[in-house]
Protein backbone atom coordinates (compact mmCIF):
# COMPACT_ATOMS: atom_id res chain seq x y z
CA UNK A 1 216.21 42.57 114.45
CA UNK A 2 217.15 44.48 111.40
CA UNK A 3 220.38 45.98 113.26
CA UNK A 4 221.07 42.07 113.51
CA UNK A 5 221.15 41.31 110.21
CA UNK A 6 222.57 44.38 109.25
CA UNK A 7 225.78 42.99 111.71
CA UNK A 8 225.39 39.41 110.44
CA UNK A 9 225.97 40.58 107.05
CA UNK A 10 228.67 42.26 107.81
CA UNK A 11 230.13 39.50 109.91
CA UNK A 12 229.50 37.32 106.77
CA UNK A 13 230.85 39.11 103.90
CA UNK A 14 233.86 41.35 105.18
CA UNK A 15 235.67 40.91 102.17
CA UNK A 16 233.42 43.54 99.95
CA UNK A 17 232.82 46.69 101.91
CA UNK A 18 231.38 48.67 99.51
CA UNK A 19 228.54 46.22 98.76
CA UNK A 20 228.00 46.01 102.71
CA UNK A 21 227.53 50.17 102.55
CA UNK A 22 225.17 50.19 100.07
CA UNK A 23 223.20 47.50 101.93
CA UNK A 24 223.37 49.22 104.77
CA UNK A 25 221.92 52.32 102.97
CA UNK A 26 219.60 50.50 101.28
CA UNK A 27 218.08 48.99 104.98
CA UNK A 28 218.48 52.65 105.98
CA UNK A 29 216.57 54.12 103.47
CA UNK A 30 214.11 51.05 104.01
CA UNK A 31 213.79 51.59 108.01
CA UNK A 32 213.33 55.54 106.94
CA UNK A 33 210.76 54.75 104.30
CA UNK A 34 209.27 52.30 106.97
CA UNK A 35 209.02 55.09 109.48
CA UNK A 36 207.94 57.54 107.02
CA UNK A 37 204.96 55.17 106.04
CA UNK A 38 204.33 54.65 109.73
CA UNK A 39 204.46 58.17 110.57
CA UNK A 40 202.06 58.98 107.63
CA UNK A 41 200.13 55.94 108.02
CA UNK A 42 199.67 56.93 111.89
CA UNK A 43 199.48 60.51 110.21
CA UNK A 44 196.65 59.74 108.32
CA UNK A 45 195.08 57.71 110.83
CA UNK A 46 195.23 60.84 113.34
CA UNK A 47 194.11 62.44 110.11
CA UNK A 48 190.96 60.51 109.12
CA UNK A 49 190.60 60.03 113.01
CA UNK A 50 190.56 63.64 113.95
CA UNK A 51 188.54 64.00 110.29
CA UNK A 52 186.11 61.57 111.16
CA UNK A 53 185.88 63.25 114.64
CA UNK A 54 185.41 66.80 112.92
CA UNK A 55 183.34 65.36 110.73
CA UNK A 56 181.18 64.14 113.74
CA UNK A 57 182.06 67.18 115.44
CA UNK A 58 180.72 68.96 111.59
CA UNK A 59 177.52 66.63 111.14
CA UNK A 60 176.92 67.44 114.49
CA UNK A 61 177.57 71.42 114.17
CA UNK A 62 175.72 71.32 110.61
CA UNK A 63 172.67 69.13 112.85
CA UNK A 64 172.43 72.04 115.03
CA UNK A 65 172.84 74.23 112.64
CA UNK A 66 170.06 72.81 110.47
CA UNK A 67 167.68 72.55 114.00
CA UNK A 68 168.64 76.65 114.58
CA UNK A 69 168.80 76.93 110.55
CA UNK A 70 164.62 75.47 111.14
CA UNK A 71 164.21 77.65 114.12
CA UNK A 72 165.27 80.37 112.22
CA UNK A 73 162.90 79.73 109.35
CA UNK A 74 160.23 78.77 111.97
CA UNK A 75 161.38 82.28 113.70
CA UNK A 76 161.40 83.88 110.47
CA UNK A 77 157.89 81.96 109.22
CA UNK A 78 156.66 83.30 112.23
CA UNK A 79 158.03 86.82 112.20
CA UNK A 80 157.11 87.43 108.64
CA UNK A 81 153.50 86.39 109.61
CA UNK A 82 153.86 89.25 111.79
CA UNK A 83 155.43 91.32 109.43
CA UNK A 84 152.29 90.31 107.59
CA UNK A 85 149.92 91.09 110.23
CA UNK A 86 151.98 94.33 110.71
CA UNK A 87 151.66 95.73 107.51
CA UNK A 88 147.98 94.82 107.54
CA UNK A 89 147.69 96.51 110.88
CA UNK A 90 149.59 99.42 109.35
CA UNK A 91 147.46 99.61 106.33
CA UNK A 92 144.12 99.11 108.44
CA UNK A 93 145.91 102.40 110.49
CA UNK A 94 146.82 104.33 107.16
CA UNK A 95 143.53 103.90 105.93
CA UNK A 96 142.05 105.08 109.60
CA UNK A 97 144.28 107.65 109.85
CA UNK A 98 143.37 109.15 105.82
CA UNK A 99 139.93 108.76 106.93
CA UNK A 100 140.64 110.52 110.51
CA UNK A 101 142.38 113.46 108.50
CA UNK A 102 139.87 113.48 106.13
CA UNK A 103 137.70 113.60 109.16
CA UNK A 104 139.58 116.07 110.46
CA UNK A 105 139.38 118.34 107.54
CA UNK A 106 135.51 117.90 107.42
CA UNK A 107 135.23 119.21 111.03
CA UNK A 108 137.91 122.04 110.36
CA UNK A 109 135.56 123.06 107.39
CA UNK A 110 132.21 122.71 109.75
CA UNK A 111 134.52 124.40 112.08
CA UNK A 112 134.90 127.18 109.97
CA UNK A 113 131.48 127.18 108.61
CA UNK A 114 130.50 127.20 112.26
CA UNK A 115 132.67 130.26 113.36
CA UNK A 116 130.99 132.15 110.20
CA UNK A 117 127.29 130.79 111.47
CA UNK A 118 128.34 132.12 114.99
CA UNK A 119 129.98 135.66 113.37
CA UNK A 120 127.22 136.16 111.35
CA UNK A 121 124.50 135.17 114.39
CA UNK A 122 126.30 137.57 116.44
CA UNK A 123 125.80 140.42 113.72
CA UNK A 124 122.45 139.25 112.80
CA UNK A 125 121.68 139.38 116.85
CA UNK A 126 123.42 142.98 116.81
CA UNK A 127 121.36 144.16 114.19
CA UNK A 128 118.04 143.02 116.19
CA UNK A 129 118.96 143.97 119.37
CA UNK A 130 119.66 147.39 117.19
CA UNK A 131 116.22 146.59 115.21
CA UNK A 132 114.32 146.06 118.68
CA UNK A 133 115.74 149.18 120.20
CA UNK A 134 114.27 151.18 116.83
CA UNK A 135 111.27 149.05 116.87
CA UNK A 136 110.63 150.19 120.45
CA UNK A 137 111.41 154.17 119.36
CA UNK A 138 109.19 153.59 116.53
CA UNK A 139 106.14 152.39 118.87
CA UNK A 140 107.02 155.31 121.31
CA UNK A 141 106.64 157.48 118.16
CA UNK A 142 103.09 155.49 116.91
CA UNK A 143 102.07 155.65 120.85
CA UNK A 144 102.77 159.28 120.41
CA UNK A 145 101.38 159.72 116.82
CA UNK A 146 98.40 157.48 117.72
CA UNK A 147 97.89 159.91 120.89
CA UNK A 148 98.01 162.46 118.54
CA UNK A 149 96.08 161.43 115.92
CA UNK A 150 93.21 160.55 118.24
CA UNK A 151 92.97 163.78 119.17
CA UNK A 152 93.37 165.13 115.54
CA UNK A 153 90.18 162.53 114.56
CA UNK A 154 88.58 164.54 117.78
CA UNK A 155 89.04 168.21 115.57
CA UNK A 156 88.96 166.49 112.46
CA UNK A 157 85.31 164.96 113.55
CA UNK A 158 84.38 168.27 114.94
CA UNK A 159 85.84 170.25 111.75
CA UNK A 160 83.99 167.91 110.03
CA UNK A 161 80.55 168.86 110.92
CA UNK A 162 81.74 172.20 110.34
CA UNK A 163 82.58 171.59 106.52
CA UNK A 164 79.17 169.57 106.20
CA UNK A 165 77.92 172.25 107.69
CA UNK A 166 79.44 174.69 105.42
CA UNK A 167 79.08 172.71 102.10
CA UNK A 168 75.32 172.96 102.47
CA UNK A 169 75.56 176.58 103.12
CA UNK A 170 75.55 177.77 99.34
CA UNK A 171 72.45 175.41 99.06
CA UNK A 172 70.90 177.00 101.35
CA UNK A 173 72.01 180.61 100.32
CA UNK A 174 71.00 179.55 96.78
CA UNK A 175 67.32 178.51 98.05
CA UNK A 176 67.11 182.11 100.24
CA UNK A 177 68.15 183.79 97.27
CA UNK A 178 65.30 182.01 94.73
CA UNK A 179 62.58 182.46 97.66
CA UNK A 180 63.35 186.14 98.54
CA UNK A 181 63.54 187.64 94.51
CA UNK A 182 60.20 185.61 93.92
CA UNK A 183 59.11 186.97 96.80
CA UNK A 184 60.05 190.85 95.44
CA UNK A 185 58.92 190.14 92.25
CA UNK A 186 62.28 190.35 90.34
CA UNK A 187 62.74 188.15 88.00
CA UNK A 188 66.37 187.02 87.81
CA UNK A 189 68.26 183.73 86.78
CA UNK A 190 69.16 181.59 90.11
CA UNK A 191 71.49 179.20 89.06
CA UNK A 192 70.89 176.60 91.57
CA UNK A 193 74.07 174.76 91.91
CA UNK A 194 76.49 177.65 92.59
CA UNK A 195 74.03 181.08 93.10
CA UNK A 196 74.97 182.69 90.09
CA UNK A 197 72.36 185.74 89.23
CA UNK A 198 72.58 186.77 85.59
CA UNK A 199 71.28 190.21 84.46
CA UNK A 200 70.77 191.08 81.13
CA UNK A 201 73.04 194.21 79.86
CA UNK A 202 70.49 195.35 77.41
CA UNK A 203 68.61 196.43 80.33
CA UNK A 204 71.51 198.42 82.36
CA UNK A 205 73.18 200.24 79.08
CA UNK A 206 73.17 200.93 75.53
CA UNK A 207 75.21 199.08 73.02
CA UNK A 208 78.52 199.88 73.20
CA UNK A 209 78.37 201.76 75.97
CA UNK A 210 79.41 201.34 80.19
CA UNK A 211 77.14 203.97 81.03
CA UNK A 212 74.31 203.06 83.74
CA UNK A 213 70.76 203.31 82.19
CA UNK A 214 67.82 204.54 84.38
CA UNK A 215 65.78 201.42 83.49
CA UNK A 216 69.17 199.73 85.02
CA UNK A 217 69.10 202.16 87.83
CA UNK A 218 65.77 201.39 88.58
CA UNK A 219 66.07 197.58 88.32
CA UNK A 220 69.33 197.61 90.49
CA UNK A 221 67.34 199.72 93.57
CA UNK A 222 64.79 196.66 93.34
CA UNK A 223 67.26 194.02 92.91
CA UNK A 224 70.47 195.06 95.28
CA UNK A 225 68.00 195.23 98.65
CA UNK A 226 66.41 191.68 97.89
CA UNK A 227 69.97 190.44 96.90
CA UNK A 228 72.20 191.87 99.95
CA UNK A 229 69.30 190.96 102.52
CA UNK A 230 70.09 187.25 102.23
CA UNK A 231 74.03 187.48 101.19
CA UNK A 232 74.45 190.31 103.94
CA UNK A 233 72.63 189.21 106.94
CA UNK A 234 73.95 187.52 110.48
CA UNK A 235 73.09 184.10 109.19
CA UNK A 236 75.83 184.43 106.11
CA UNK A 237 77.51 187.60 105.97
CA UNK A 238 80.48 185.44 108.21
CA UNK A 239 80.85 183.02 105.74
CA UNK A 240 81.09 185.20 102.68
CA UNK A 241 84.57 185.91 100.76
CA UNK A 242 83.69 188.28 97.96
CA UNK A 243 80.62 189.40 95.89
CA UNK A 244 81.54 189.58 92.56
CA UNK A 245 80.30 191.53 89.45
CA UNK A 246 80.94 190.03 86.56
CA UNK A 247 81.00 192.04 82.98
CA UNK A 248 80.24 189.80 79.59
CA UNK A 249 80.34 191.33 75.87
CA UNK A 250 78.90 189.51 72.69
CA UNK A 251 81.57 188.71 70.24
CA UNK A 252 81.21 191.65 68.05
CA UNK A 253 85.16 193.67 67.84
CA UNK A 254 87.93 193.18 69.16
CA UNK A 255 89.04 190.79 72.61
CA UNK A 256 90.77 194.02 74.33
CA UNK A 257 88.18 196.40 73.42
CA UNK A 258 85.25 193.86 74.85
CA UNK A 259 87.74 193.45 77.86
CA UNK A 260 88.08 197.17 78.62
CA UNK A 261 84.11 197.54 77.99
CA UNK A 262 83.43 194.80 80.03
CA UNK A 263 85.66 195.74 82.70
CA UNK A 264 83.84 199.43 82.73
CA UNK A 265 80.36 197.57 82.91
CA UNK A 266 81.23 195.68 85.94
CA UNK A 267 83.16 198.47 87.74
CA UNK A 268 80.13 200.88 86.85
CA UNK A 269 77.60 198.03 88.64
CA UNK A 270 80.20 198.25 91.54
CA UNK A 271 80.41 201.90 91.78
CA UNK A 272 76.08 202.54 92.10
CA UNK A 273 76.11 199.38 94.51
CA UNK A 274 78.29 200.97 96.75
CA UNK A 275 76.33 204.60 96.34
CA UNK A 276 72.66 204.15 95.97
CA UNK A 277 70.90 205.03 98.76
CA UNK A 278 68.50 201.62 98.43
CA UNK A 279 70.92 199.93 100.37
CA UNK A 280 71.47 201.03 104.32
CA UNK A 281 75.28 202.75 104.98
CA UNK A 282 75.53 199.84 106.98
CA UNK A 283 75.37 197.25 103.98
CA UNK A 284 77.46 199.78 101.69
CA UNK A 285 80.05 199.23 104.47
CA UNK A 286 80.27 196.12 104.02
CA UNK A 287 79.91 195.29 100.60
CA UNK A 288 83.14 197.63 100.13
CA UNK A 289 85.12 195.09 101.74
CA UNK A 290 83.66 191.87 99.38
CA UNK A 291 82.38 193.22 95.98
CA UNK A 292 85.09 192.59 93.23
CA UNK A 293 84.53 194.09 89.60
CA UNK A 294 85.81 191.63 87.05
CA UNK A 295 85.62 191.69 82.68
CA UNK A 296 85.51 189.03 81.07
CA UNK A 297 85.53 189.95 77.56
CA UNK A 298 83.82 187.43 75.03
CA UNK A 299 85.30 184.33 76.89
CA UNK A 300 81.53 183.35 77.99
CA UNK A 301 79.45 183.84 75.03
CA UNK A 302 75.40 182.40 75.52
CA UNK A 303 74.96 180.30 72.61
CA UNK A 304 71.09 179.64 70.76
CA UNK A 305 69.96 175.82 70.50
CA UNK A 306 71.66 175.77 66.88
CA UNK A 307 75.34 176.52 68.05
CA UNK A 308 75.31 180.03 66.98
CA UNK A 309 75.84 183.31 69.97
CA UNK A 310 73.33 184.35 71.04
CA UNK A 311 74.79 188.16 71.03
CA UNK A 312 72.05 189.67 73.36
CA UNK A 313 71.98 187.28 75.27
CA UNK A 314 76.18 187.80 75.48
CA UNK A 315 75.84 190.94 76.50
CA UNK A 316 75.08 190.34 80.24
CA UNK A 317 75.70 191.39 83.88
CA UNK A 318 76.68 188.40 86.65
CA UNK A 319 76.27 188.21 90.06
CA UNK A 320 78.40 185.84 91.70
CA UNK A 321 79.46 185.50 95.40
CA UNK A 322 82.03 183.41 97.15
CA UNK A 323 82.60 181.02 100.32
CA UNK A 324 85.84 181.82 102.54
CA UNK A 325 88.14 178.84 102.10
CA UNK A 326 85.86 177.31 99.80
CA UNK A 327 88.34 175.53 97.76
CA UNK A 328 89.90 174.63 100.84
CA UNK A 329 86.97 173.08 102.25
CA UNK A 330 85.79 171.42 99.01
CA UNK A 331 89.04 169.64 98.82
CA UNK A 332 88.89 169.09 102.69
CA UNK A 333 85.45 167.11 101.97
CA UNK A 334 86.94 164.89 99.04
CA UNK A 335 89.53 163.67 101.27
CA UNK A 336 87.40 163.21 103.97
CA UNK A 337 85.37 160.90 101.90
CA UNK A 338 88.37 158.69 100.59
CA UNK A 339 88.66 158.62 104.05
CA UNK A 340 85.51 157.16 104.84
């Protein structure tokens, strides 16, 4: 329709051709802009259309987006309730497994402690099997000792009566003694606890001097019979360990010189004892193996009731005799009655 005008125009107006052109460029430019504003018109139509559609096609995409984009956060809600849960089940499991080491670490210690309980049992258990086996010497010993001492009680009970025995011996010598001088007539100092016989030296020599008077003659021949009857006969002569004679001065000089005079005295007593004919060679005999001479200086003075010496009385002769093992037995006795 537009080509027909376009020809009727021309048909019309052939005179001006140039005015025809530019009409003709003028509808040609039109139809162009008229098919450029279709083509963009149906441009923009596709445009919007296939907008619209992507727009669906995007609401739609975004719509599923948004339902996964809620899944996700329902996912997530969900998982980080179970991260939740996790942790707390983690935590619960730290805290169990601080408390199973320190657990752990308590047994170790008890452990330990246990092993040193068991070492030290076992050496403690050494130590009495070790203690046992000396134990059980030990009572083989005490059987043994107690066998022993059973039959040491046996001797010591026997032994015993022996030393009773024997400790009443000088008691008894001591009474023979006192009964057989009264008897004689002599009269002579008995002491009663230990037998001494004192003699007075006035009687056996002169002052100063060791040699034998006959008034001390004569009173020896009376005395030594009575004397060495009792100390000398089967009943005691077994139990005897020496006779002694014992030589006192008064105080008068010198210590020495009273020794050596004293010593003379007693050896001069000892010397007629083992001549005179008043006692039997038999009794001689044996008096030479007991009689001991012995001085004794001033150490024994007799005193008078006022504290003063009695010097007469000083100057005196002893006769003293002896047990065997008397010591021994008196010290026996004493422990023998701790004993007890």
């Amino acid at each position: 329709m537009a080509r027909q005008r376009i020809h009727n125009s021309r048909a019309g107006h052939g005179a001006g051709n140039s005015g025809a052109s530019w009409i003709s460029y003028s509808d040609m430019m039109a139809a162009l802009l008229l098919i450029f504003v279709l083509i963009l018109s149906y441009s923009l139509y596709e445009y919007f259309t296939m907008m619209e559609t992507k727009t669906a096609e995007l609401d739609a995409a975004q719509a599923v987006v948004a339902q996964q984009q809620l899944q996700v956060e329902e996912k997530q809600a969900a998982l980080d309730k179970q991260t939740a849960q996790l942790q707390s089940v983690q935590a619960a499991l730290d805290e169990q497994s601080l408390q199973l080491q320190k657990a752990q670490a308590v047994i170790s210690a008890r452990q330990e402690e246990l092993d040193a309980a068991n070492a030290t049992l076992a050496t403690k258990e050494e130590e009495l099997t070790l203690l046992q086996s000396e134990l059980a010497n030990k009572q083989l010993a005490l059987d043994a000792a107690t066998d022993v001492l059973a039959a040491q009680k046996e001797q010591l009970a026997a032994q015993t009566q022996r030393i009773d025995s024997m400790l009443g011996l000088r008691t008894q010598i001591v009474q023979d003694l006192s009964d057989t001088l009264a008897a004689s007539g002599l009269k002579a100092t008995v002491d009663r606890d230990t037998g001494d016989i004192v003699l007075e030296s006035a009687v056996f020599f002169e002052f100063n001097s060791y040699t034998l008077s006959a008034e001390g003659k004569a009173m020896l021949d009376r005395f030594l019979p009575a004397y060495m009857s009792v100390l000398l006969s089967d009943q005691y002569r077994d139990y005897l360990g020496e006779i002694i004679i014992e030589g006192h001065t008064d105080t008068v000089g010198e210590y020495m010189t009273n020794l050596a005079l004293s010593q003379n005295r007693a050896q001069t007593v000892v010397n007629y004892c083992l001549t005179t004919s008043s006692l039997t060679q038999e009794q001689r005999e044996l008096l030479r193996t007991l009689i001991v001479p012995k001085g004794k200086s001033y150490n024994s003075p007799v005193y008078n009731a006022d504290g003063t010496v009695n010097q007469d009385k000083s100057r005196r002769v002893e006769f003293k005799f002896s047990l065997k093992d008397t010591e021994m037995i008196t010290e026996l006795s004493r422990i023998l009655q701790q004993i007890e």
